[in-house]
PDB file of N, CA and C in Angstrom:
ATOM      1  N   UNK A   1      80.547  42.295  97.671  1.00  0.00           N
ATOM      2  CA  UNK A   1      80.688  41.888  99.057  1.00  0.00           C
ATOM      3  C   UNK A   1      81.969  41.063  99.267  1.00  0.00           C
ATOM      4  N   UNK A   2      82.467  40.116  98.351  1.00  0.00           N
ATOM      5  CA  UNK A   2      83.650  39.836  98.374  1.00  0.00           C
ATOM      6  C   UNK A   2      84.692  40.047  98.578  1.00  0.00           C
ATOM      7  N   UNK A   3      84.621  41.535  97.805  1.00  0.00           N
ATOM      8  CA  UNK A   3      85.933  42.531  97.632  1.00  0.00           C
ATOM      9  C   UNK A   3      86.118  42.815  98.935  1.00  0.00           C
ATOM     10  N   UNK A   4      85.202  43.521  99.654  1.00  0.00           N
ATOM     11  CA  UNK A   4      85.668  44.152 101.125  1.00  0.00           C
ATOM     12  C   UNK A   4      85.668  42.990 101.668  1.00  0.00           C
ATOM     13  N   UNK A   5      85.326  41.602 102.013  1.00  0.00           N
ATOM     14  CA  UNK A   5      85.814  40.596 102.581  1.00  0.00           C
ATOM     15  C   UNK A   5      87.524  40.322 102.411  1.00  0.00           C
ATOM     16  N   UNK A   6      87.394  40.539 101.371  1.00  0.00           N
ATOM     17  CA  UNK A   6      89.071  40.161 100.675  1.00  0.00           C
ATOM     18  C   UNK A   6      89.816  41.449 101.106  1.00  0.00           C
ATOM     19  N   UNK A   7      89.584  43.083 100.891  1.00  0.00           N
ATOM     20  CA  UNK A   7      90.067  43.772 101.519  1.00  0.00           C
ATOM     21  C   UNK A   7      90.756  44.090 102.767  1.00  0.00           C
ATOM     22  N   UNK A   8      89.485  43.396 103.798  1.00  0.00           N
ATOM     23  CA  UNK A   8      89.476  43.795 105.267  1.00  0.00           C
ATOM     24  C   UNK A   8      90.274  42.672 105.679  1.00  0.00           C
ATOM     25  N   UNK A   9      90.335  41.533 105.103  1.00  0.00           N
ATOM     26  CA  UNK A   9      91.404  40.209 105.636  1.00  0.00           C
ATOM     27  C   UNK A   9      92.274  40.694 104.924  1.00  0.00           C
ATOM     28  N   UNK A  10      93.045  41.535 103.792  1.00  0.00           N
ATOM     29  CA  UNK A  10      94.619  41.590 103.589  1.00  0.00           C
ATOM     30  C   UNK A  10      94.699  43.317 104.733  1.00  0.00           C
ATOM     31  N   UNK A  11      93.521  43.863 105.079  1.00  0.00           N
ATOM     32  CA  UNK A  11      94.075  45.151 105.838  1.00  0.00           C
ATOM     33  C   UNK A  11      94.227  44.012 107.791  1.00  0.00           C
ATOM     34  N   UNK A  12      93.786  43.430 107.765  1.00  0.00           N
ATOM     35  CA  UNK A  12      93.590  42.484 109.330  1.00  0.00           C
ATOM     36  C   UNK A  12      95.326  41.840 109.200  1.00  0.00           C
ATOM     37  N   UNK A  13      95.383  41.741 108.136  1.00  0.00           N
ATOM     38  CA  UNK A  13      96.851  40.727 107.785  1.00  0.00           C
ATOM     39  C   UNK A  13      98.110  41.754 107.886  1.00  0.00           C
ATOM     40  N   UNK A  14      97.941  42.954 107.347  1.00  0.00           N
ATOM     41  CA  UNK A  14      98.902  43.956 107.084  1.00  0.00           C
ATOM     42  C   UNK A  14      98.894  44.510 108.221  1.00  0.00           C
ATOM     43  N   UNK A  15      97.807  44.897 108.840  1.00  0.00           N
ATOM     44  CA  UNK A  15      98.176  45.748 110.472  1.00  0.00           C
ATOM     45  C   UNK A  15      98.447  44.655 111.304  1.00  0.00           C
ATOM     46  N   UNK A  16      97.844  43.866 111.948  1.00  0.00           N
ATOM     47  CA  UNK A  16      98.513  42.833 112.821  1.00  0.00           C
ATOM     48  C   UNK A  16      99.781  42.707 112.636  1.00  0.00           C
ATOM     49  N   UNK A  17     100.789  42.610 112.042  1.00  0.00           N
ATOM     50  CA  UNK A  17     101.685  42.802 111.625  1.00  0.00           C
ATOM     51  C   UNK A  17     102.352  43.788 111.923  1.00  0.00           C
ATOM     52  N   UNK A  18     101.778  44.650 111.564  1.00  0.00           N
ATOM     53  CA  UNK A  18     102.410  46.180 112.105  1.00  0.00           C
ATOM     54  C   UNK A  18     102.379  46.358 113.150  1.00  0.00           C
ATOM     55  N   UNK A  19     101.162  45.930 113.935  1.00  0.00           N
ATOM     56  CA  UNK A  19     100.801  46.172 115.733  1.00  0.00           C
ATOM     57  C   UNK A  19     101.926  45.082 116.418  1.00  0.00           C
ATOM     58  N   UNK A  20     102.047  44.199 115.726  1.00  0.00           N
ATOM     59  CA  UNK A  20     102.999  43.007 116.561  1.00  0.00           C
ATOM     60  C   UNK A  20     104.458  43.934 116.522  1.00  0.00           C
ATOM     61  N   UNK A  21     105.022  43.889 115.966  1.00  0.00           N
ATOM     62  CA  UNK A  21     106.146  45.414 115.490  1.00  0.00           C
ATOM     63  C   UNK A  21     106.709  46.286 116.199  1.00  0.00           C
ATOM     64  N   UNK A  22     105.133  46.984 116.403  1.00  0.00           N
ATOM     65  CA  UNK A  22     105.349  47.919 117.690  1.00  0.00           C
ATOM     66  C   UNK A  22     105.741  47.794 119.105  1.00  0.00           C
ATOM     67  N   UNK A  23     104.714  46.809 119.089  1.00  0.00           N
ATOM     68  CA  UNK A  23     104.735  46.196 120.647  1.00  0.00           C
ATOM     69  C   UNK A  23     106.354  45.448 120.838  1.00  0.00           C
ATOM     70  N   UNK A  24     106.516  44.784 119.802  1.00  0.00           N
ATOM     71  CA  UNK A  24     107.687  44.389 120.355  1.00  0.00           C
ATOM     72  C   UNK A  24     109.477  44.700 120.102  1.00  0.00           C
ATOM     73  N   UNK A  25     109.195  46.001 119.641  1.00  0.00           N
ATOM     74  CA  UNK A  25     110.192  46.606 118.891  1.00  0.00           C
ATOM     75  C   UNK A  25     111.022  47.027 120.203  1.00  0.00           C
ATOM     76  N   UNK A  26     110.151  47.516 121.011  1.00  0.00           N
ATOM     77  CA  UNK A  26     111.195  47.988 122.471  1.00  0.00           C
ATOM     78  C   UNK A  26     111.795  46.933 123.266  1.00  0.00           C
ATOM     79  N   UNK A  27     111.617  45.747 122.920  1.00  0.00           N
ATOM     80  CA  UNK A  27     112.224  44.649 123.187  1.00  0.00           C
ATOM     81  C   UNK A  27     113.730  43.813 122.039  1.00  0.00           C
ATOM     82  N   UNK A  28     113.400  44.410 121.020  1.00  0.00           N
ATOM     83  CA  UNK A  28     114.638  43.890 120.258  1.00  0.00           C
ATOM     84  C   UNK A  28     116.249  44.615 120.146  1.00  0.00           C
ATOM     85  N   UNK A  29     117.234  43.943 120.624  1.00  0.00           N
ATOM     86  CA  UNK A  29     118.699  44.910 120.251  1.00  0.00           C
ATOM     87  C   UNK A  29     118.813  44.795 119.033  1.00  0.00           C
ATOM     88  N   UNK A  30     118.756  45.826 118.327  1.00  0.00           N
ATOM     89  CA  UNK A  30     118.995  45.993 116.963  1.00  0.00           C
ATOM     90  C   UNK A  30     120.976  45.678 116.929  1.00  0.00           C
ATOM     91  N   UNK A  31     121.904  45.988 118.084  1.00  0.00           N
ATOM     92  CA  UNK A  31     123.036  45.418 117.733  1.00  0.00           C
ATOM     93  C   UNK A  31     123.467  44.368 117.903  1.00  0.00           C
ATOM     94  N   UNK A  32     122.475  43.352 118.100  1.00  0.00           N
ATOM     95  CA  UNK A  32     122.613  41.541 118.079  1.00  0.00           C
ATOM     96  C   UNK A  32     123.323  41.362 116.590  1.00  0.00           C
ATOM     97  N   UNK A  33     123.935  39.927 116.824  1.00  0.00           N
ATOM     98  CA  UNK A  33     124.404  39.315 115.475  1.00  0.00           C
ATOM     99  C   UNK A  33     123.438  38.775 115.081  1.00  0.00           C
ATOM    100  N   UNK A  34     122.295  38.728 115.909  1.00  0.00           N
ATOM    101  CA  UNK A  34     121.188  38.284 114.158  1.00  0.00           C
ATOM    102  C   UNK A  34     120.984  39.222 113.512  1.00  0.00           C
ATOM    103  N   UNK A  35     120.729  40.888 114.334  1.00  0.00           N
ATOM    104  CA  UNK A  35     120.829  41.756 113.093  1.00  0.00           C
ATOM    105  C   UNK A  35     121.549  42.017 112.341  1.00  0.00           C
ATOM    106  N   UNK A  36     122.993  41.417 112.858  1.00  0.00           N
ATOM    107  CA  UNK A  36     124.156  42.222 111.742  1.00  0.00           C
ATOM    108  C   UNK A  36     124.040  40.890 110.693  1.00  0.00           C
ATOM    109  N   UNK A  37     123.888  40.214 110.928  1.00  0.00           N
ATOM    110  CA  UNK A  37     123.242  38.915 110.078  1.00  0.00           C
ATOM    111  C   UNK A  37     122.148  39.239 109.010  1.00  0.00           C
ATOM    112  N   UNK A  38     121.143  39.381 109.843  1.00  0.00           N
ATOM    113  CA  UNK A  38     119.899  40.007 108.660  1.00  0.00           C
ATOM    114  C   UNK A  38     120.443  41.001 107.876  1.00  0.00           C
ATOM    115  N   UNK A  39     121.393  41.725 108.178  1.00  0.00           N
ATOM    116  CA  UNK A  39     121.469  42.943 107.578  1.00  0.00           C
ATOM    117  C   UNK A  39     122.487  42.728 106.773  1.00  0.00           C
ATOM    118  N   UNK A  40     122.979  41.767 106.892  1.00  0.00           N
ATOM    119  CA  UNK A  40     124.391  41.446 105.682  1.00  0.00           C
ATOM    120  C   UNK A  40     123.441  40.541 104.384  1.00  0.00           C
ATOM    121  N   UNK A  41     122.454  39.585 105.110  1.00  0.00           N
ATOM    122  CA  UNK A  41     121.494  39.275 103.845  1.00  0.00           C
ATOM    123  C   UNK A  41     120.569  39.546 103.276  1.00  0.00           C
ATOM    124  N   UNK A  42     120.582  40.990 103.780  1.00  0.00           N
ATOM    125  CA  UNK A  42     119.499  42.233 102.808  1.00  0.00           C
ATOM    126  C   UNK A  42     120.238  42.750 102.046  1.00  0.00           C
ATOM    127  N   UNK A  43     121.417  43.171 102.477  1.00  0.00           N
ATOM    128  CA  UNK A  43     122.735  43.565 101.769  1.00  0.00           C
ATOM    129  C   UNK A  43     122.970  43.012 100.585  1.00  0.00           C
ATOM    130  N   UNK A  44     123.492  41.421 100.636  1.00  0.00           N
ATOM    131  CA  UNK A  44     123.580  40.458  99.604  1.00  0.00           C
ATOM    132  C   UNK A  44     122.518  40.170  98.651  1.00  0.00           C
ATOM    133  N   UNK A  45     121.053  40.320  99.091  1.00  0.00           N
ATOM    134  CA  UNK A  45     119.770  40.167  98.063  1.00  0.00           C
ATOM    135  C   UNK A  45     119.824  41.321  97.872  1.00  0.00           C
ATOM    136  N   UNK A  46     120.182  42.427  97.905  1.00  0.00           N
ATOM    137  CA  UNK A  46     119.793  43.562  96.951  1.00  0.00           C
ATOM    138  C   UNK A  46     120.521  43.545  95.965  1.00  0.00           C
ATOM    139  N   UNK A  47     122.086  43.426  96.763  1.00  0.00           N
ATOM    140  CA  UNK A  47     123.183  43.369  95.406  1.00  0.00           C
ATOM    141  C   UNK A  47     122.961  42.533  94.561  1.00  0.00           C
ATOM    142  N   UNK A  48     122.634  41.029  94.383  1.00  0.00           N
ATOM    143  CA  UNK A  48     122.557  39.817  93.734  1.00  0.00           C
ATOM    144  C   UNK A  48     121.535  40.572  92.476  1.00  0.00           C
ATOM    145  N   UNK A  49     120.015  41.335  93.372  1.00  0.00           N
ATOM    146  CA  UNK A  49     118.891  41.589  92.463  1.00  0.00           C
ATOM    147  C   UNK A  49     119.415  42.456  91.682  1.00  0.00           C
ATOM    148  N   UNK A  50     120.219  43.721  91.923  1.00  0.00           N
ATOM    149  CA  UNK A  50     120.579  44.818  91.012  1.00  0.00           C
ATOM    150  C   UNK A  50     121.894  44.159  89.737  1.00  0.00           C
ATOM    151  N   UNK A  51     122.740  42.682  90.050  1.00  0.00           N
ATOM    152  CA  UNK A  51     123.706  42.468  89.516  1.00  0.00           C
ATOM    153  C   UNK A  51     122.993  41.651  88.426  1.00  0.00           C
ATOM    154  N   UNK A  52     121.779  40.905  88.882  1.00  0.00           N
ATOM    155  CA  UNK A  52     120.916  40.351  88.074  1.00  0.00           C
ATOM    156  C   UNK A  52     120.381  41.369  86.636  1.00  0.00           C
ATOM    157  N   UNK A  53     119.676  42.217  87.380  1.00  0.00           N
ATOM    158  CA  UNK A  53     119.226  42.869  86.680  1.00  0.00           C
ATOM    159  C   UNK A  53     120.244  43.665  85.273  1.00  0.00           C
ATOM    160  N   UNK A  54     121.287  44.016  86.255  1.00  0.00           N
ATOM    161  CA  UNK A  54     121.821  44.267  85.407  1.00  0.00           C
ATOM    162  C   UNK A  54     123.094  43.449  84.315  1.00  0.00           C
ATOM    163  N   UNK A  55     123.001  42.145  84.385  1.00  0.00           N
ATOM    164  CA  UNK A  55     123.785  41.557  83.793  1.00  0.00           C
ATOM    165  C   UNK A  55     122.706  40.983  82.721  1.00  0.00           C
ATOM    166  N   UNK A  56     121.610  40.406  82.783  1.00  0.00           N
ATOM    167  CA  UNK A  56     120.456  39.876  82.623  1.00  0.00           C
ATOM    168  C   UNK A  56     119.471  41.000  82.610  1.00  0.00           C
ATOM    169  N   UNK A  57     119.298  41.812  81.743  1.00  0.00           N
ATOM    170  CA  UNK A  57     118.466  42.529  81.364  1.00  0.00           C
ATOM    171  C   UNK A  57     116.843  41.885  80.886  1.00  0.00           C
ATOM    172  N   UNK A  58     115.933  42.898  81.096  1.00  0.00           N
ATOM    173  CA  UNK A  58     114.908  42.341  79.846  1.00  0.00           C
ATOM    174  C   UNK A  58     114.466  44.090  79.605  1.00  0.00           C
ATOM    175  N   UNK A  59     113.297  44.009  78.532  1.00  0.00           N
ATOM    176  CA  UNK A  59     113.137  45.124  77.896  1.00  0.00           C
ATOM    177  C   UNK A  59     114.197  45.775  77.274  1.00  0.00           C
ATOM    178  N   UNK A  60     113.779  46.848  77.619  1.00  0.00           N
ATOM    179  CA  UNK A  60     114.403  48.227  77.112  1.00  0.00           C
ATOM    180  C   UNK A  60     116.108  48.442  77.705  1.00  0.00           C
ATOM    181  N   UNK A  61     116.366  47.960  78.703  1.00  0.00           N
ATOM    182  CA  UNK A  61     117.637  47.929  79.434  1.00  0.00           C
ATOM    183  C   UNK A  61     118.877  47.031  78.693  1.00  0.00           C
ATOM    184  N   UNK A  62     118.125  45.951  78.039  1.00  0.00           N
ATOM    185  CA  UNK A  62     118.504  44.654  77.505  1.00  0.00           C
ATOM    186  C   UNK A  62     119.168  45.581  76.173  1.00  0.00           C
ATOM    187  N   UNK A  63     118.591  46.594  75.510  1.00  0.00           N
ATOM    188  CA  UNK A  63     119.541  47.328  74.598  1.00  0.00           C
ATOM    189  C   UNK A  63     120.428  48.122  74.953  1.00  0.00           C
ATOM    190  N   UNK A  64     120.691  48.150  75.989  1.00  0.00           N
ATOM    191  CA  UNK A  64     121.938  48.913  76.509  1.00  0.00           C
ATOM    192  C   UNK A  64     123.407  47.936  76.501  1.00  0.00           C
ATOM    193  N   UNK A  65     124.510  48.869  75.760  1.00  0.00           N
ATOM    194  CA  UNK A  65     125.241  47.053  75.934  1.00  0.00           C
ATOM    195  C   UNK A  65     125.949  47.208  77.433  1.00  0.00           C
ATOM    196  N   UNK A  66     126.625  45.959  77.704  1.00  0.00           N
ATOM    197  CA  UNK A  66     127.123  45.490  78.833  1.00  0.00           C
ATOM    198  C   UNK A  66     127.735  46.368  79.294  1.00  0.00           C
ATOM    199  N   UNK A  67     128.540  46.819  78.620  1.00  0.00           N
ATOM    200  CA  UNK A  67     129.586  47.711  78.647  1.00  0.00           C
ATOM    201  C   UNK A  67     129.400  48.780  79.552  1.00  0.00           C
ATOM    202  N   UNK A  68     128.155  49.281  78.983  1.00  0.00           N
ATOM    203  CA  UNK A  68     127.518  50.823  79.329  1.00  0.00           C
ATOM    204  C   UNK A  68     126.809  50.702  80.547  1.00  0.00           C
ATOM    205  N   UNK A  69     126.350  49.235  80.740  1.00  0.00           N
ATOM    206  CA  UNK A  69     125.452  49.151  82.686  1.00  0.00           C
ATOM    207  C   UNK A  69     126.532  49.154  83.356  1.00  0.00           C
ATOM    208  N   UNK A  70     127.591  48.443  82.646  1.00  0.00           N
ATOM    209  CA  UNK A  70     128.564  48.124  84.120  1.00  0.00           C
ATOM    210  C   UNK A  70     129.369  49.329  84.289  1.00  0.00           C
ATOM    211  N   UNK A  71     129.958  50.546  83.498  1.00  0.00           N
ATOM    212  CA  UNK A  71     130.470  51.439  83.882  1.00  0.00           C
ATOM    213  C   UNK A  71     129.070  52.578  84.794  1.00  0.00           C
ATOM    214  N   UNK A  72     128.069  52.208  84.229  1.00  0.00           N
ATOM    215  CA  UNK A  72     126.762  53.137  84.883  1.00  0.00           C
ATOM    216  C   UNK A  72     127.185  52.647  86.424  1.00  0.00           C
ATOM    217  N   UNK A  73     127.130  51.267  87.050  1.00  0.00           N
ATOM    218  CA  UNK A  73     127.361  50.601  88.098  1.00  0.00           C
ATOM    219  C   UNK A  73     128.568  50.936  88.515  1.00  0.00           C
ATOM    220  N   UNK A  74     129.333  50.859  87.662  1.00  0.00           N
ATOM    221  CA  UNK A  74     131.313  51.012  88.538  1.00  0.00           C
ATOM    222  C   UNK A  74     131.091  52.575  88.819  1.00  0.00           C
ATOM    223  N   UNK A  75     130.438  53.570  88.659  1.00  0.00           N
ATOM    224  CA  UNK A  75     130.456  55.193  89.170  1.00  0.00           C
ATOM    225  C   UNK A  75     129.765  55.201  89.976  1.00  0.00           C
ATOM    226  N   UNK A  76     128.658  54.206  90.197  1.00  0.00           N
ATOM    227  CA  UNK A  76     127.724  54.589  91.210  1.00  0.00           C
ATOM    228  C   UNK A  76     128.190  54.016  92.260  1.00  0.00           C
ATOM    229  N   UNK A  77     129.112  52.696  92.101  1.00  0.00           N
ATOM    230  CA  UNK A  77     130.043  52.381  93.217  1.00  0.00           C
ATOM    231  C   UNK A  77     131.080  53.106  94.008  1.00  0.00           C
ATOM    232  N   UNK A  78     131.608  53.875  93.267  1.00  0.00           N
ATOM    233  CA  UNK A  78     132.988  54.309  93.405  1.00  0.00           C
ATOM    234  C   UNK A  78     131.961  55.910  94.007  1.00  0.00           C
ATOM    235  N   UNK A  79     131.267  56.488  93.808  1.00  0.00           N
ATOM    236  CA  UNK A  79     130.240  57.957  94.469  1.00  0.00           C
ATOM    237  C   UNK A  79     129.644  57.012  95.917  1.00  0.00           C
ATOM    238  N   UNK A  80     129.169  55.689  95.871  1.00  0.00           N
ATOM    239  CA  UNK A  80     129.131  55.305  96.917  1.00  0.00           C
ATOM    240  C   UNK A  80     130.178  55.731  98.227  1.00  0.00           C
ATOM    241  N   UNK A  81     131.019  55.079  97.907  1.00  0.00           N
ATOM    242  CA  UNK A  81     132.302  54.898  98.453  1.00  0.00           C
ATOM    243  C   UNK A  81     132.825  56.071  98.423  1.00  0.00           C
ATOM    244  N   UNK A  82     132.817  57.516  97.745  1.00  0.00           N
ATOM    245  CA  UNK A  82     133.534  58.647  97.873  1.00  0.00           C
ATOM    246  C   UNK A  82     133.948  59.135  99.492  1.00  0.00           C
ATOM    247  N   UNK A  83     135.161  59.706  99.383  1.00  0.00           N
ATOM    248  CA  UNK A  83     135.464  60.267 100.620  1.00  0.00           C
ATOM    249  C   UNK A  83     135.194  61.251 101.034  1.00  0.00           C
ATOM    250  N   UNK A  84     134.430  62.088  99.924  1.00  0.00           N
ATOM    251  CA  UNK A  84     134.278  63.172 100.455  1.00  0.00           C
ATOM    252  C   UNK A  84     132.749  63.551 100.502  1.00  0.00           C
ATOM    253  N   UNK A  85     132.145  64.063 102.023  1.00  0.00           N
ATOM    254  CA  UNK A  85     130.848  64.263 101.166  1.00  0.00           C
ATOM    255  C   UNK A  85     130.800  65.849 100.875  1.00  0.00           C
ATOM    256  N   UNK A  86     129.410  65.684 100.325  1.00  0.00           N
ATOM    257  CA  UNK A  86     128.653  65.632 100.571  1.00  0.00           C
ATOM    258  C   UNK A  86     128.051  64.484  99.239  1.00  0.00           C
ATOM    259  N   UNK A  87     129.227  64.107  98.708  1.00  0.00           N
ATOM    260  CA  UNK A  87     128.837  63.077  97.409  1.00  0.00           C
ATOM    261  C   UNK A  87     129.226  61.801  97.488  1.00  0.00           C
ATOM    262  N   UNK A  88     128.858  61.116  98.701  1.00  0.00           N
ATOM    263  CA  UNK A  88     129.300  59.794  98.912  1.00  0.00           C
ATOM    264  C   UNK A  88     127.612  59.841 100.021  1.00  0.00           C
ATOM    265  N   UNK A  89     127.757  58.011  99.602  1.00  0.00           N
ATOM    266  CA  UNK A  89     126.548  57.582  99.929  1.00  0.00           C
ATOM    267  C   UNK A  89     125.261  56.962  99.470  1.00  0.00           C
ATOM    268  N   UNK A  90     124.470  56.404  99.930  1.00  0.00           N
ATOM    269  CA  UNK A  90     123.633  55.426  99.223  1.00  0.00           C
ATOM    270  C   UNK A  90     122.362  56.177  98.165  1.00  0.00           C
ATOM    271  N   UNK A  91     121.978  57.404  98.660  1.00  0.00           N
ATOM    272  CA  UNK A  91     121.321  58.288  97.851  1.00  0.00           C
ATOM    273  C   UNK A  91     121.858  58.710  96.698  1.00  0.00           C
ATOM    274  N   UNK A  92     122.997  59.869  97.066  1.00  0.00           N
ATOM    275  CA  UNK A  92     123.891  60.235  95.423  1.00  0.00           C
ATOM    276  C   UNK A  92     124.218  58.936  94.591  1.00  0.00           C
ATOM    277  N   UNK A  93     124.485  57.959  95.112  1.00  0.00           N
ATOM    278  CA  UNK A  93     124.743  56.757  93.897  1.00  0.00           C
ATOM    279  C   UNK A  93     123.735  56.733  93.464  1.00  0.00           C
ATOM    280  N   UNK A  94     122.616  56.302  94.247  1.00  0.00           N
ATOM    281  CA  UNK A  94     121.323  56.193  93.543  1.00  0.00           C
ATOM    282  C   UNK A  94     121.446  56.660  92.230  1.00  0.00           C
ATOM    283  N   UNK A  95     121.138  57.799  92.733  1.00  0.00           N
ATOM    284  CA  UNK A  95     121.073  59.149  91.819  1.00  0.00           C
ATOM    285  C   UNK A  95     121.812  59.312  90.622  1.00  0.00           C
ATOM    286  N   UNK A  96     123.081  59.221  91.012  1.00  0.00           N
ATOM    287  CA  UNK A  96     124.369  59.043  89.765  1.00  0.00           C
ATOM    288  C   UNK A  96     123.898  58.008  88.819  1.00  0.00           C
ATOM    289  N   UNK A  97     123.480  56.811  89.289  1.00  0.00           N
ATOM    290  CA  UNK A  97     123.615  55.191  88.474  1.00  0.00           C
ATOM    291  C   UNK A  97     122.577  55.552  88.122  1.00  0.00           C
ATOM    292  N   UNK A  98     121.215  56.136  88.320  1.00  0.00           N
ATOM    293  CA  UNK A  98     119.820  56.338  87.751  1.00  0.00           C
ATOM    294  C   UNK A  98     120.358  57.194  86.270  1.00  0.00           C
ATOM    295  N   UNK A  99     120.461  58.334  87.007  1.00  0.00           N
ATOM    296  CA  UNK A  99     120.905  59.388  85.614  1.00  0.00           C
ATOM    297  C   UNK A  99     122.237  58.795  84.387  1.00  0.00           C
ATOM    298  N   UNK A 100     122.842  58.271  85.064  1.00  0.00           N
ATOM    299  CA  UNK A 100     123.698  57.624  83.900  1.00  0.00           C
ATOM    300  C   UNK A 100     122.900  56.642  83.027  1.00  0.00           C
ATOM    301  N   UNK A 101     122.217  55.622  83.702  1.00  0.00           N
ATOM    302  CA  UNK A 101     121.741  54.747  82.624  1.00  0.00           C
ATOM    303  C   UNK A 101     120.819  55.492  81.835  1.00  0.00           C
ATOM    304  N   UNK A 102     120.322  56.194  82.677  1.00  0.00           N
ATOM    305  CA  UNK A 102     118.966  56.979  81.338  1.00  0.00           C
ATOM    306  C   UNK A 102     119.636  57.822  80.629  1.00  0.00           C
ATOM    307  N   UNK A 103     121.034  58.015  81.116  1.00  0.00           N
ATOM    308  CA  UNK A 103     121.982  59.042  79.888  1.00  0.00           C
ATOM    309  C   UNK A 103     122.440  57.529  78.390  1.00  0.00           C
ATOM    310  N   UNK A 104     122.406  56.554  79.483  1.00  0.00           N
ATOM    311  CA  UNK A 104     122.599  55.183  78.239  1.00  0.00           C
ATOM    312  C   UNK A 104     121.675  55.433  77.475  1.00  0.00           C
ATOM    313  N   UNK A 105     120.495  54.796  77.997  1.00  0.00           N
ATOM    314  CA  UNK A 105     119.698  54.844  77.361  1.00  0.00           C
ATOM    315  C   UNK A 105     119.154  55.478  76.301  1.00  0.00           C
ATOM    316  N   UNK A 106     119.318  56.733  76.331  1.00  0.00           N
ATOM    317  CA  UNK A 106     118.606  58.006  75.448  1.00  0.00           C
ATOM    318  C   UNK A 106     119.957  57.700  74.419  1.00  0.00           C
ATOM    319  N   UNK A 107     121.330  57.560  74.895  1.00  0.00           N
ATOM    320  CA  UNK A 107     122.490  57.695  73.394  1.00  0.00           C
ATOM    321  C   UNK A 107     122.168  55.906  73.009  1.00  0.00           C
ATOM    322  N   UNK A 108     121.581  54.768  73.655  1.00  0.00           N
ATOM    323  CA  UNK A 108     122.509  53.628  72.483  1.00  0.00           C
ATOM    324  C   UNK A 108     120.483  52.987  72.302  1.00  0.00           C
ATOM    325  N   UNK A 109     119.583  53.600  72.999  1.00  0.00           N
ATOM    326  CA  UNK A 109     118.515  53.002  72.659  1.00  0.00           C
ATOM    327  C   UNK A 109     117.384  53.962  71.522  1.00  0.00           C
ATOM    328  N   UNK A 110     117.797  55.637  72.109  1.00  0.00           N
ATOM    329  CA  UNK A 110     116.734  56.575  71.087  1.00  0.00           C
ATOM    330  C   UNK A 110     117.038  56.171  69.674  1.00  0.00           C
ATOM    331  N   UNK A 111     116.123  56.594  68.674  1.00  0.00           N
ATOM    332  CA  UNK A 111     116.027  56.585  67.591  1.00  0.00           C
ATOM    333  C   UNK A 111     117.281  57.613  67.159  1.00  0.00           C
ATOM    334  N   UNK A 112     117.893  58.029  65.914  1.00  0.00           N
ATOM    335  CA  UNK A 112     118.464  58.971  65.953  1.00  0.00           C
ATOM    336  C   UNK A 112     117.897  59.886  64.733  1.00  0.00           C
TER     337      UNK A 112
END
């Protein structure tokens, strides 16, 4: 009986939330400077978390040397930034910097 007590107050917590959202979403300019604000410090906490992560490893990543995250990172930057697409952009980097490190990974962490 707990559980669905505890359930139904984090689902009461999570939709209210969502319903407030809605309702007042047709009221917000998304081109205000608080958004370009918010959106420069979502910007900055993602980068900080991924520079973290990757400077400051733990696990399995942590055997990759430095060397090899930060060139994984300098391609996925530079495919970011490409001029041409259809290979520029926040997805293909993804993509690029994913597959490179697990290309690290498999040459400086597998067994041989």
């Amino acid at each position: 009986m707990n559980e669905l007590i505890l359930v139904l107050a984090a689902a009461l917590g999570t939709y209210s939330w969502r319903f407030l959202g809605v309702v007042l979403s047709g009221r917000i300019r998304t081109d205000s400077e608080f958004f370009q604000w918010i959106s420069c410090v979502t910007y900055a906490m993602v980068a900080g978390l991924v520079l973290r992560i990757v400077i400051l490893p733990v696990g399995l990543l942590a055997q990759i040397p430095l060397f090899a995250r930060l060139v994984c990172i300098g391609v996925a930057l530079v495919v970011m930034v490409w001029p041409y697409r259809p290979f520029r952009g926040l997805v293909p980097a993804i993509l690029v910097g994913a597959v490179l490190m697990v290309g690290a990974g498999l040459h400086f962490v597998a067994p041989a």
